[in-house]
N, C-alpha and C. Protein backbone atom coordinates (compact mmCIF):
# COMPACT_ATOMS: atom_id res chain seq x y z
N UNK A 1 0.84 -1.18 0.00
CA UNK A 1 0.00 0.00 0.00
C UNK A 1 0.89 1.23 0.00
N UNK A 2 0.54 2.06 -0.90
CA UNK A 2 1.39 3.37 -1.12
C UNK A 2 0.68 4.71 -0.16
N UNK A 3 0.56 5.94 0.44
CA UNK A 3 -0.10 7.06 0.05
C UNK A 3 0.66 7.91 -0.87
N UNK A 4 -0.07 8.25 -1.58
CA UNK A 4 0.16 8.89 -2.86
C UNK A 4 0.20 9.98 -2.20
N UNK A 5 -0.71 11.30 -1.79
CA UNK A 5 -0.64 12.37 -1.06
C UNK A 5 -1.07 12.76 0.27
N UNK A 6 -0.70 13.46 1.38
CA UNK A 6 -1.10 13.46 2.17
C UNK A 6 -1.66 14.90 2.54
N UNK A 7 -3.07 14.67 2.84
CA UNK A 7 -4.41 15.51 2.88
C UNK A 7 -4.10 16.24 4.08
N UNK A 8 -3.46 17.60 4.09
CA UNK A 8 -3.58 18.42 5.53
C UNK A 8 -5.08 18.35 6.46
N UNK A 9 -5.88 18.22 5.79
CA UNK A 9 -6.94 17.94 6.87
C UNK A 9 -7.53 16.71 6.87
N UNK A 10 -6.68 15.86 6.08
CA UNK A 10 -6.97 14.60 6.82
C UNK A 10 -6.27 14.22 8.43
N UNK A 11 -6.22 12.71 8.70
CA UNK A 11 -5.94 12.08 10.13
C UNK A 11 -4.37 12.94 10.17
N UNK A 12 -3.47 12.80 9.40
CA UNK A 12 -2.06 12.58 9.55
C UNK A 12 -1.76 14.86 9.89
N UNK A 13 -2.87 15.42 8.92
CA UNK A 13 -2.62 16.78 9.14
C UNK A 13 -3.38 17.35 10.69
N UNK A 14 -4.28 16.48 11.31
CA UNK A 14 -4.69 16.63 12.46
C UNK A 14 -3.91 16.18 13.60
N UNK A 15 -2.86 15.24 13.48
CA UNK A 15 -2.20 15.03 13.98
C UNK A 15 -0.95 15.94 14.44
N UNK A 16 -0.72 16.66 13.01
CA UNK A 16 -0.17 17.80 13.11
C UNK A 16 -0.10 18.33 13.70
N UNK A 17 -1.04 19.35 13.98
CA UNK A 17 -1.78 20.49 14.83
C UNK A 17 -2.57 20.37 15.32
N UNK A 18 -2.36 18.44 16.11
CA UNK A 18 -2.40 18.72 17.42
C UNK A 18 -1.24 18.57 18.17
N UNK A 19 -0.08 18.20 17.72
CA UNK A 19 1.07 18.13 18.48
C UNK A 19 1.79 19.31 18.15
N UNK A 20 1.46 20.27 17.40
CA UNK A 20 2.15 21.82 17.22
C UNK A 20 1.06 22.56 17.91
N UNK A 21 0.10 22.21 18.47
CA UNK A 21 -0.98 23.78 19.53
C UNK A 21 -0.09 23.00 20.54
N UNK A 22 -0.32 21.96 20.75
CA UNK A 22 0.27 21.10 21.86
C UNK A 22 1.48 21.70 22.55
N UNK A 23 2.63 21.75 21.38
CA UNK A 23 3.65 22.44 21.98
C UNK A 23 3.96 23.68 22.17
N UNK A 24 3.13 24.62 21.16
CA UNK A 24 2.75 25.83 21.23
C UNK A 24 1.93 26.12 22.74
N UNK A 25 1.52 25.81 23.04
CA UNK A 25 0.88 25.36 24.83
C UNK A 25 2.24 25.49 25.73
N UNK A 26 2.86 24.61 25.36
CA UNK A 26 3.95 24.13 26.50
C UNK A 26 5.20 25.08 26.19
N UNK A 27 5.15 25.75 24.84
CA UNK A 27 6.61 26.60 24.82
C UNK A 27 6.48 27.71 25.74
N UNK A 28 7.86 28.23 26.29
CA UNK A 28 7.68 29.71 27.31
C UNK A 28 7.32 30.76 26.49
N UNK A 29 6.53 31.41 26.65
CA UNK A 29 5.84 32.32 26.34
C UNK A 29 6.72 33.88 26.60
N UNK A 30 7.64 33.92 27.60
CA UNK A 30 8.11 35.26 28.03
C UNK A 30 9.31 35.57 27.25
N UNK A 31 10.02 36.88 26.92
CA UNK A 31 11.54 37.20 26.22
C UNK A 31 11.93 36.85 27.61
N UNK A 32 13.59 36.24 26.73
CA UNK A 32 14.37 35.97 27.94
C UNK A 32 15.07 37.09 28.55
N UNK A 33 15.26 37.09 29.42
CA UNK A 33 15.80 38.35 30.15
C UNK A 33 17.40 39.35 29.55
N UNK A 34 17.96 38.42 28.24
CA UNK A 34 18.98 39.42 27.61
C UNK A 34 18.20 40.02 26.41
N UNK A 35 16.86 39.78 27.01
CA UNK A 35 16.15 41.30 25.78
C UNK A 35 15.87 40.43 23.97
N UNK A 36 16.31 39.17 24.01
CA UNK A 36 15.90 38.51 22.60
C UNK A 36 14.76 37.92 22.27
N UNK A 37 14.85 36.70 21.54
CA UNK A 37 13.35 36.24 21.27
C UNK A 37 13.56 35.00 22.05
N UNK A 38 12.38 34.26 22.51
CA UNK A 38 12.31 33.03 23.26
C UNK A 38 13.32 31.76 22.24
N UNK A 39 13.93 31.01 23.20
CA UNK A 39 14.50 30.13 21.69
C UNK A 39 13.50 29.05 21.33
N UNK A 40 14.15 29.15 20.22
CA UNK A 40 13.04 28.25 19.16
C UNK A 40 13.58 26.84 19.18
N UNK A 41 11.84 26.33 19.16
CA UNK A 41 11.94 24.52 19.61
C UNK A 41 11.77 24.05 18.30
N UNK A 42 11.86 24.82 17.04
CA UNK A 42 11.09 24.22 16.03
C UNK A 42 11.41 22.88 15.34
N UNK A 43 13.06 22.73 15.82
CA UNK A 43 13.75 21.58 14.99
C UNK A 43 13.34 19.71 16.15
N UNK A 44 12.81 20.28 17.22
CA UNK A 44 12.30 19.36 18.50
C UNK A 44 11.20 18.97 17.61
N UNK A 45 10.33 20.29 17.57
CA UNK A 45 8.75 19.86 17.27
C UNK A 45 8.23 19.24 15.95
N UNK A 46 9.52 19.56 15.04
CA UNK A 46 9.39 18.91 13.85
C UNK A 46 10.02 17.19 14.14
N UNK A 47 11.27 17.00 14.50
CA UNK A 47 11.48 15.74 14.65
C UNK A 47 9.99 14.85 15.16
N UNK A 48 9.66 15.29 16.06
CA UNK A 48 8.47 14.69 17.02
C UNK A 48 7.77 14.29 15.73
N UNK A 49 6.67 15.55 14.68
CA UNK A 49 5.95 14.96 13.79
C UNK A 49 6.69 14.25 12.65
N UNK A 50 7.93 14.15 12.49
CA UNK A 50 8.00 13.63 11.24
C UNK A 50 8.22 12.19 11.43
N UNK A 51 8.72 11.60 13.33
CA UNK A 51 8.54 10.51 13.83
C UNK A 51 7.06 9.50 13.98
N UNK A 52 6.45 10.49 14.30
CA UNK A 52 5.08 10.21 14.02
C UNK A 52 4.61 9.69 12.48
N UNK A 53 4.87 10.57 11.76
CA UNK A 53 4.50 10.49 10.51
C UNK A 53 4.78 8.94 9.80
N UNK A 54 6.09 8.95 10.08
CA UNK A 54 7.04 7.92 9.78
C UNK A 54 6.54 6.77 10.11
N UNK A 55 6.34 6.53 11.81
CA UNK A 55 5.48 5.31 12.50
C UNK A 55 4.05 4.95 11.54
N UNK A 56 3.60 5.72 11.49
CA UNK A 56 1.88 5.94 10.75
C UNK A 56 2.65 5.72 9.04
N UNK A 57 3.28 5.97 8.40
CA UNK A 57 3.67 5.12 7.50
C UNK A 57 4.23 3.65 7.11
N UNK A 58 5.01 3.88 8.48
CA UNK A 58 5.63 2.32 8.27
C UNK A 58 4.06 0.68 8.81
N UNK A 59 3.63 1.30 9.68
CA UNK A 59 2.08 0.60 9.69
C UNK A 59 1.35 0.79 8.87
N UNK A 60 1.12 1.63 7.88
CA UNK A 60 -0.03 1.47 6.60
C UNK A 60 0.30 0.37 6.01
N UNK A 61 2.09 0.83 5.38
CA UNK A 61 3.05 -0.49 4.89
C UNK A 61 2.52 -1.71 4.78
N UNK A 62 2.19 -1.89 6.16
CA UNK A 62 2.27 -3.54 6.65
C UNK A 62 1.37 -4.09 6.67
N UNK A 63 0.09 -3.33 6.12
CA UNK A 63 -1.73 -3.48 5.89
C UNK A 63 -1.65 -4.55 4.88
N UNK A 64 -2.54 -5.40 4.88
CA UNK A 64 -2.72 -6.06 3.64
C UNK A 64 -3.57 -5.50 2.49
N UNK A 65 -3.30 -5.62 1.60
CA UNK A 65 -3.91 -5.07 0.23
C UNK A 65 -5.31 -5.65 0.16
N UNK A 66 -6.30 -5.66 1.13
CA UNK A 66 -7.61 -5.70 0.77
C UNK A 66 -8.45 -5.21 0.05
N UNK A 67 -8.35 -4.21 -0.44
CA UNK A 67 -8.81 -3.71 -1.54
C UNK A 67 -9.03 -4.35 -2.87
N UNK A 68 -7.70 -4.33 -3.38
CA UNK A 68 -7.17 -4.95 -4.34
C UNK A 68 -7.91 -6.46 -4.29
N UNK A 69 -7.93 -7.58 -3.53
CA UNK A 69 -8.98 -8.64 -3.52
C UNK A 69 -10.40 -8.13 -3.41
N UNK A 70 -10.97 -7.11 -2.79
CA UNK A 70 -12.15 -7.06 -3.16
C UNK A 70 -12.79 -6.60 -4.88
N UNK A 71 -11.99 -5.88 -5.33
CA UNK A 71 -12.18 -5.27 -6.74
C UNK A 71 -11.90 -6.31 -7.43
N UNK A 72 -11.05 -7.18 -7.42
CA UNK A 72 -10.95 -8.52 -8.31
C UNK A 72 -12.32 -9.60 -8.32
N UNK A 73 -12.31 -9.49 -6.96
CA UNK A 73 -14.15 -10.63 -6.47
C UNK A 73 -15.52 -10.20 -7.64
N UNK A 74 -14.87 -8.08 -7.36
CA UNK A 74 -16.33 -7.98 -7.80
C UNK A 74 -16.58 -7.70 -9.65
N UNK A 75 -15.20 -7.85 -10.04
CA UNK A 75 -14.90 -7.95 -11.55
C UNK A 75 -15.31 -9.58 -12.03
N UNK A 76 -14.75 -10.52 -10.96
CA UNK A 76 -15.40 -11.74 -11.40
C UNK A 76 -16.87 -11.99 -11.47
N UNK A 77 -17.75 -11.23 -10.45
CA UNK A 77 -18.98 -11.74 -10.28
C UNK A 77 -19.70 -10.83 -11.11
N UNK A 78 -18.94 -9.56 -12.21
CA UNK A 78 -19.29 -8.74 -13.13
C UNK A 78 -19.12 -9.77 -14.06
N UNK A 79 -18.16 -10.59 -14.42
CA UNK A 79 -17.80 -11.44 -15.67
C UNK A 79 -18.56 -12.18 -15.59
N UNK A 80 -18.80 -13.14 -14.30
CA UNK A 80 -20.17 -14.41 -14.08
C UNK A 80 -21.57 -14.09 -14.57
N UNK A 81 -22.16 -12.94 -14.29
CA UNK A 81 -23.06 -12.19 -14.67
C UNK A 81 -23.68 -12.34 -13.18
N UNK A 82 -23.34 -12.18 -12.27
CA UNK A 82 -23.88 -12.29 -10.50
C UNK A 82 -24.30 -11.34 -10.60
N UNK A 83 -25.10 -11.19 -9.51
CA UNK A 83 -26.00 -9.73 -9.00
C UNK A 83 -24.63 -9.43 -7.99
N UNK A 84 -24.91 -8.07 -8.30
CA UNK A 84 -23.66 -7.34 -7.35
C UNK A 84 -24.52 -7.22 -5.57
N UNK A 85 -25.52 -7.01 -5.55
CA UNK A 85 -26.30 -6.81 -4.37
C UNK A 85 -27.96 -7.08 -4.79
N UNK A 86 -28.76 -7.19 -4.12
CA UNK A 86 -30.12 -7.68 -3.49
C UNK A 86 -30.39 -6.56 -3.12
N UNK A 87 -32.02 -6.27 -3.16
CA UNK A 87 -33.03 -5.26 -2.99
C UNK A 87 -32.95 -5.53 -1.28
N UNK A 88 -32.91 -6.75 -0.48
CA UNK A 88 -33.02 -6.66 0.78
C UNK A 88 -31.41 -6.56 0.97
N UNK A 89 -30.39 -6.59 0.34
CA UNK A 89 -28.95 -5.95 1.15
C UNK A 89 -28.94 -4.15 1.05
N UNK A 90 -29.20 -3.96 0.01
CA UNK A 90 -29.60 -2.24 -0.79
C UNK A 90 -30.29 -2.00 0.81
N UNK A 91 -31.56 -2.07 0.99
CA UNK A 91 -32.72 -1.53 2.19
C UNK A 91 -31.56 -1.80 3.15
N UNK A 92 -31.44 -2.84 3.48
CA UNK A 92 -30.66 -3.01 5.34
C UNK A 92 -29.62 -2.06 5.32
N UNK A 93 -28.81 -1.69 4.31
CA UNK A 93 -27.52 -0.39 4.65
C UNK A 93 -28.55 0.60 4.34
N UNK A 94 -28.89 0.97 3.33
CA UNK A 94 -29.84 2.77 3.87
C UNK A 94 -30.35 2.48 4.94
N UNK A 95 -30.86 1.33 5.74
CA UNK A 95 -31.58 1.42 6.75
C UNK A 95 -30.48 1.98 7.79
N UNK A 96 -29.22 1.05 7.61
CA UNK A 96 -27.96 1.15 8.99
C UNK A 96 -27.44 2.33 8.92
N UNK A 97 -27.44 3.30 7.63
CA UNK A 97 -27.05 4.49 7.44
C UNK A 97 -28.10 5.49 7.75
N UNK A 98 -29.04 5.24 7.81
CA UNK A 98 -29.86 6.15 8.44
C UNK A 98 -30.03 6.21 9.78
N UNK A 99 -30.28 5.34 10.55
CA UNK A 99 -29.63 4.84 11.43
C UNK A 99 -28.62 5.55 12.50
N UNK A 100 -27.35 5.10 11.93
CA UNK A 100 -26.06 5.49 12.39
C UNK A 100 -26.06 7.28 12.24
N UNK A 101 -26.59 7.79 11.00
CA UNK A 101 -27.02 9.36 10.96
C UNK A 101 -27.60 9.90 12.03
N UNK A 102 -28.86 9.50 12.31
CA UNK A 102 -29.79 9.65 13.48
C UNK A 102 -29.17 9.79 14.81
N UNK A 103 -27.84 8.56 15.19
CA UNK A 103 -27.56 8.39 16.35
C UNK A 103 -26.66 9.11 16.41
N UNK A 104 -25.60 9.29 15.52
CA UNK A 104 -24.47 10.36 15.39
C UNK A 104 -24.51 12.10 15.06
N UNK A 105 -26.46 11.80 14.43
CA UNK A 105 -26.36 13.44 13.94
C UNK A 105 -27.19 14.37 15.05
């Protein structure tokens, strides 16, 4: 499994910024007393996400390509001439999706 691009507001860009407010939280806030700017953590706070990043890549890695077997299943049962789904599988997911809307919305 590859990612091709990674979506700032997807999981991996939320992850982001939450470990940069995070440290933005925890950095000192005051000039230091020889009158300069606070020192900068930026090369800390970047290691941190790009460790992260890295971990959360090297586990996608190791996913099995399920996909890829499901799209093959459903090209065969396109070639067989199978019904891809049933009028009672169709109803039971709008039903579970309406559903799950209701309880979540």
């Amino acid at each position: 499994m590859t990612i091709r691009s990674l979506d700032p507001s997807g999981e991996l860009g939320k992850l982001f910024f939450q470990i940069h407010s995070k440290n933005q939280q925890e950095s000192p806030t005051n000039v230091s007393s020889s009158g300069g700017s606070p020192p900068s953590r930026d090369a800390v706070d970047l290691s941190a996400v790009v460790k992260t990043l890295q971990d959360f890549t090297s586990r996608a890695a190791a996913l099995p390509e399920i996909r890829l077997e499901k799209i093959q299943a459903l090209q065969q049962r396109l070639e067989d001439g199978a019904a891809l789904a049933t009028a009672e599988g169709v109803a039971g997911a709008l039903l579970r999706e309406t559903f799950l809307n209701d309880v979540h919305g």
